[in-house]
N, C-alpha and C. Protein backbone atom coordinates (compact mmCIF):
# COMPACT_ATOMS: atom_id res chain seq x y z
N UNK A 1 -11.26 1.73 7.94
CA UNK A 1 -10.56 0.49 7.64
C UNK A 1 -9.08 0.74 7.43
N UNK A 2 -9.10 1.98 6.49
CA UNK A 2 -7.12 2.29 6.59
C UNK A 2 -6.66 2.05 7.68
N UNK A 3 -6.81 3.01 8.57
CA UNK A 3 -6.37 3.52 10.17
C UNK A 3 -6.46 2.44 10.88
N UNK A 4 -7.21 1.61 10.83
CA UNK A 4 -7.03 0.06 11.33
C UNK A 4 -5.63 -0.78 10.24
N UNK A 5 -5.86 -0.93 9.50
CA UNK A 5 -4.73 -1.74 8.78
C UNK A 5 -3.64 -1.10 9.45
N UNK A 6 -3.27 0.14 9.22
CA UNK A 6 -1.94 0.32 9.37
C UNK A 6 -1.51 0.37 10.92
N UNK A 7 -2.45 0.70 11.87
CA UNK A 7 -2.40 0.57 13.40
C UNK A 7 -1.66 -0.93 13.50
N UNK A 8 -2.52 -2.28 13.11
CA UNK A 8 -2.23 -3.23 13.41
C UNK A 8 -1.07 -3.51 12.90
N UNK A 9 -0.87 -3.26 11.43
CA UNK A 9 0.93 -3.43 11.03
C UNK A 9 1.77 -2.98 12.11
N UNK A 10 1.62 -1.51 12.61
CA UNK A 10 2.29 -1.28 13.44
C UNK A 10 2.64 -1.79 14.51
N UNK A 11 1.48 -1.98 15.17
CA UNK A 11 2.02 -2.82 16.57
C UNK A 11 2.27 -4.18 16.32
N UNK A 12 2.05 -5.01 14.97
CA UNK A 12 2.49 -6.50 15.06
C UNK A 12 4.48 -5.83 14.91
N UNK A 13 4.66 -5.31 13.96
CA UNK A 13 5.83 -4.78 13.83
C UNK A 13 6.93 -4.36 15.19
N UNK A 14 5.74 -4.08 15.86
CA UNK A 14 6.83 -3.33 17.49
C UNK A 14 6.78 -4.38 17.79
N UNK A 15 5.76 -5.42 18.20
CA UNK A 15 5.74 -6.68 19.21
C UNK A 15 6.65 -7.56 18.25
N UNK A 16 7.19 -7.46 17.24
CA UNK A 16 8.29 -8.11 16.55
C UNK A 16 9.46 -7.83 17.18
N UNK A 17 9.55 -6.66 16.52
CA UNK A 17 11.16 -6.18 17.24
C UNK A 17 11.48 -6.16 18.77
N UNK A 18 10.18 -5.97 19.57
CA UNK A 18 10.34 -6.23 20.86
C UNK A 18 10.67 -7.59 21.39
N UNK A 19 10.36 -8.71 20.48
CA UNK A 19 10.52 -9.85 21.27
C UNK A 19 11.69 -10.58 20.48
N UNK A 20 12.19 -9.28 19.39
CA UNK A 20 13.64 -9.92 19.03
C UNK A 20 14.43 -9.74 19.72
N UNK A 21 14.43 -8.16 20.60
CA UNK A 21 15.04 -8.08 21.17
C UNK A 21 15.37 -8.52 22.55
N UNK A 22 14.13 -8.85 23.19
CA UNK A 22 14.50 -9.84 24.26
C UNK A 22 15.26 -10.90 24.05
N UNK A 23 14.32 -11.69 23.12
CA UNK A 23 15.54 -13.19 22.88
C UNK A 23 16.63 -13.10 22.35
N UNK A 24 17.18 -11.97 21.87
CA UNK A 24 18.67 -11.71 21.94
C UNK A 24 19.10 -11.36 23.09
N UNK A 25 18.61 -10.60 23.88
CA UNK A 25 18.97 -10.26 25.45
C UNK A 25 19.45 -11.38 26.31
N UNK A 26 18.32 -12.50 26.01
CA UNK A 26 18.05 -13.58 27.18
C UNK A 26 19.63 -14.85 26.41
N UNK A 27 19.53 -14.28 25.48
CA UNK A 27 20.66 -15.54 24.62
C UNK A 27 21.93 -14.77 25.22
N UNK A 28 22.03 -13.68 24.89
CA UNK A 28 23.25 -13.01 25.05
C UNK A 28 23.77 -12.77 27.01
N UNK A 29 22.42 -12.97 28.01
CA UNK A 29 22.83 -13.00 28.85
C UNK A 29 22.88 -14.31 29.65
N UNK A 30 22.72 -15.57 28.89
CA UNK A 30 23.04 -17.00 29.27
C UNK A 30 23.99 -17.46 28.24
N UNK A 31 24.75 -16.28 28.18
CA UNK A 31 26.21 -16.68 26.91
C UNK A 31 27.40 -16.37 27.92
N UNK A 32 28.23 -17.50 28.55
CA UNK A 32 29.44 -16.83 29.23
C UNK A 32 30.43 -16.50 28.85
N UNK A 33 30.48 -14.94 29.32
CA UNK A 33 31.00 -13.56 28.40
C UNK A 33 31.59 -12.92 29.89
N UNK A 34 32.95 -12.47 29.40
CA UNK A 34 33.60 -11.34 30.31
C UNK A 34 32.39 -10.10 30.27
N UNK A 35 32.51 -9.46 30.93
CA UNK A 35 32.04 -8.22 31.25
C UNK A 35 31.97 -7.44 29.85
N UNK A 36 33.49 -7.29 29.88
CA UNK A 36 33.64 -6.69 28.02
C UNK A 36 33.26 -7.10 27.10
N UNK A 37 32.96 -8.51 27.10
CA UNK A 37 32.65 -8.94 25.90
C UNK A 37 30.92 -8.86 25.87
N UNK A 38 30.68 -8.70 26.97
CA UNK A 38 28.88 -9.01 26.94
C UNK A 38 28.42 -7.47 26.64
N UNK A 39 29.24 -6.16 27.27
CA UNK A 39 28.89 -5.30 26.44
C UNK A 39 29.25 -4.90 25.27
N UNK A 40 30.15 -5.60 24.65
CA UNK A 40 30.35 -5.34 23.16
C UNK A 40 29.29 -5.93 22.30
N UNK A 41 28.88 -7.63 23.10
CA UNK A 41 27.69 -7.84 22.10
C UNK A 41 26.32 -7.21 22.81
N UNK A 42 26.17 -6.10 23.30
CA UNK A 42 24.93 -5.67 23.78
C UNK A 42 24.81 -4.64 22.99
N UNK A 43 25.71 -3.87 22.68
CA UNK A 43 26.21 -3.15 21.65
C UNK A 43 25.72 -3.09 19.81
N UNK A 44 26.65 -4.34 19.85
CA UNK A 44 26.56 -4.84 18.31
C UNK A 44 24.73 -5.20 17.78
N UNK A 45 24.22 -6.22 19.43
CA UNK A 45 23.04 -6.20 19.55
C UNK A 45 21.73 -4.98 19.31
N UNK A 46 22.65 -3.94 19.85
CA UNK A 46 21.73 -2.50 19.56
C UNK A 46 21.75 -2.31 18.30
N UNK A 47 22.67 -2.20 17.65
CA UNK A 47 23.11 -1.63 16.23
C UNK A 47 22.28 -2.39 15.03
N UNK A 48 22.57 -3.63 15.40
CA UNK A 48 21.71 -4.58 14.37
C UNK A 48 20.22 -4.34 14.73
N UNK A 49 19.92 -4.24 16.19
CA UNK A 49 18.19 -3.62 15.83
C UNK A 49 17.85 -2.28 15.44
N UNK A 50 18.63 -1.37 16.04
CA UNK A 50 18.57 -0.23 14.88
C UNK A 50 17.96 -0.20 13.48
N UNK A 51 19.80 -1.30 12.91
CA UNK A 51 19.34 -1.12 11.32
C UNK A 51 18.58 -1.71 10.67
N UNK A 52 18.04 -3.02 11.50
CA UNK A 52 16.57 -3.90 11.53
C UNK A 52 15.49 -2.79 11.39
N UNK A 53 15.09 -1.95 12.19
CA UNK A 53 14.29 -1.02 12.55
C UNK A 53 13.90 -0.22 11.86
N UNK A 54 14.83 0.79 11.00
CA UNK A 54 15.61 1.55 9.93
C UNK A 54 14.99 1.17 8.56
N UNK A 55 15.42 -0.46 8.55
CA UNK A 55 15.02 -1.27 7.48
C UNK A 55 13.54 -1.35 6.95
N UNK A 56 13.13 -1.38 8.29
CA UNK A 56 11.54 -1.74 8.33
C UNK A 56 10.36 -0.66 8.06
N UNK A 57 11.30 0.49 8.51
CA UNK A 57 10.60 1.63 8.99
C UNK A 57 10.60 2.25 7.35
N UNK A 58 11.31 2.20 6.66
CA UNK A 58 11.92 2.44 5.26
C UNK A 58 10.75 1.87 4.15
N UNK A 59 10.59 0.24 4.60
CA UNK A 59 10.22 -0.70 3.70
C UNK A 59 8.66 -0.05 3.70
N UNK A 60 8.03 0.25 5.05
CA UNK A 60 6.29 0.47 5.36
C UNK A 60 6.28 1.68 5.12
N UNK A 61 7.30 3.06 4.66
CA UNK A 61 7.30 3.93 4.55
C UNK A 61 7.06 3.75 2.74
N UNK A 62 7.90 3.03 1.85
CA UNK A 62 7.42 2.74 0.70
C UNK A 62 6.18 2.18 0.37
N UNK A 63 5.98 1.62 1.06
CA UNK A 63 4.41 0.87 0.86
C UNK A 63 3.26 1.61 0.98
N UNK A 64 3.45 2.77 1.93
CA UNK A 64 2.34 3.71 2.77
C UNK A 64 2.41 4.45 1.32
N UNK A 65 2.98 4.78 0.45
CA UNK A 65 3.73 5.70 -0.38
C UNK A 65 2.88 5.11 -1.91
N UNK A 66 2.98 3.70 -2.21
CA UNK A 66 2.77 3.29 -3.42
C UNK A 66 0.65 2.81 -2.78
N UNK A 67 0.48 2.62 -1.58
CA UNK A 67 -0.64 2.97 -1.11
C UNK A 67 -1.87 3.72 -1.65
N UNK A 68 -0.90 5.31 -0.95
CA UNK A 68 -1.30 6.50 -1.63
C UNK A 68 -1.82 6.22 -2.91
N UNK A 69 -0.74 6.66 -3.52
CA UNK A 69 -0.93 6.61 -5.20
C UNK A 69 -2.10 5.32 -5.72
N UNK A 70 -2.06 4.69 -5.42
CA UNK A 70 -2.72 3.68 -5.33
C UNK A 70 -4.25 4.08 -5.64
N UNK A 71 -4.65 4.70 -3.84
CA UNK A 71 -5.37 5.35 -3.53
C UNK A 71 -6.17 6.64 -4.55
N UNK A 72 -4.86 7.39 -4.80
CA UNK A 72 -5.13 8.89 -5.79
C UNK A 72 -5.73 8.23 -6.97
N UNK A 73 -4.89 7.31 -7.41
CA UNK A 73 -5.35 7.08 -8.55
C UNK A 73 -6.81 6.20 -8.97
N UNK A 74 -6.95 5.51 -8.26
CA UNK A 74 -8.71 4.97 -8.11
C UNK A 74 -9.46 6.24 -7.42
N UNK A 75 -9.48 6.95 -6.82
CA UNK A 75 -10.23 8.43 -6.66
C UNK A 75 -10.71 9.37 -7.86
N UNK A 76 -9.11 9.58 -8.83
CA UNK A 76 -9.40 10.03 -10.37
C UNK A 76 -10.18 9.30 -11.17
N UNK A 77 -9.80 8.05 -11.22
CA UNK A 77 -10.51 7.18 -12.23
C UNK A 77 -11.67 7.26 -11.68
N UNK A 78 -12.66 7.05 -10.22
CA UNK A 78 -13.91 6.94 -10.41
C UNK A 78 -14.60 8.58 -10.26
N UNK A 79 -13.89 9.92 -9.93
CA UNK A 79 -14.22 11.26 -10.93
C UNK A 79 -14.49 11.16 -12.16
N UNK A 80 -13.75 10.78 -12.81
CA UNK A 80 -13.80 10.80 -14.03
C UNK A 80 -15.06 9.90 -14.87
N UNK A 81 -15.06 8.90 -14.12
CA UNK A 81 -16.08 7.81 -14.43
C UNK A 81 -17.27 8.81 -14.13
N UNK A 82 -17.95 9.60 -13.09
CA UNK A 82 -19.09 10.08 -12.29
C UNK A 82 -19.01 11.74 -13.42
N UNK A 83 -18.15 11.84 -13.89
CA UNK A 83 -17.92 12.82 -14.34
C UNK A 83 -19.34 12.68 -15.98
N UNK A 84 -18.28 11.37 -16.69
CA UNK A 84 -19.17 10.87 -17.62
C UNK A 84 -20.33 10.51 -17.70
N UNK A 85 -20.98 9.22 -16.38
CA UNK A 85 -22.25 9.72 -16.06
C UNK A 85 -23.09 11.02 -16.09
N UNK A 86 -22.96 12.11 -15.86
CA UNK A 86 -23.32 12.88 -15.28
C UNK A 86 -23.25 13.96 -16.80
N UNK A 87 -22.35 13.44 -17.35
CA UNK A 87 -22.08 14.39 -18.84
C UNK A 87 -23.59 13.93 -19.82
């Protein structure tokens, strides 16, 4: 069930950023723009999904993290519980 949860976060997450980044593509290339200017915002466009990306990758990296622990710590508690049984 983990390995499923976090699979699917993942790919809803890519098919996010993937279809942000098209519809910024498709906006930015029915925007009339000099040459220069359409690669400066193709540019700026990269950068902001980057730190979109960065952001995200950061945020599910904390979560995977407080998860864990999460995890560790209901593992101890029911040792400990099986422990007492068993005492």
């Amino acid at each position: 069930m983990h390995d499923s949860q976090s699979g699917s976060i993942g790919e809803a997450l890519m098919l996010f950023l993937a279809g942000a980044a098209v519809g910024g593509l498709l906006v930015a290339m029915n925007t009339p723009k000099t040459g220069t200017e359409f690669r400066e915002d193709l540019k700026g466009l990269g950068r902001r999904a980057q730190r979109k990306a960065s952001g995200l990758a950061e945020d599910v990296e904390g979560a995977w993290e407080r998860l864990k622990e999460t995890g560790e710590e209901t593992a101890e508690s029911a040792r400990r519980k099986a422990a007492d049984l068993t005492s």
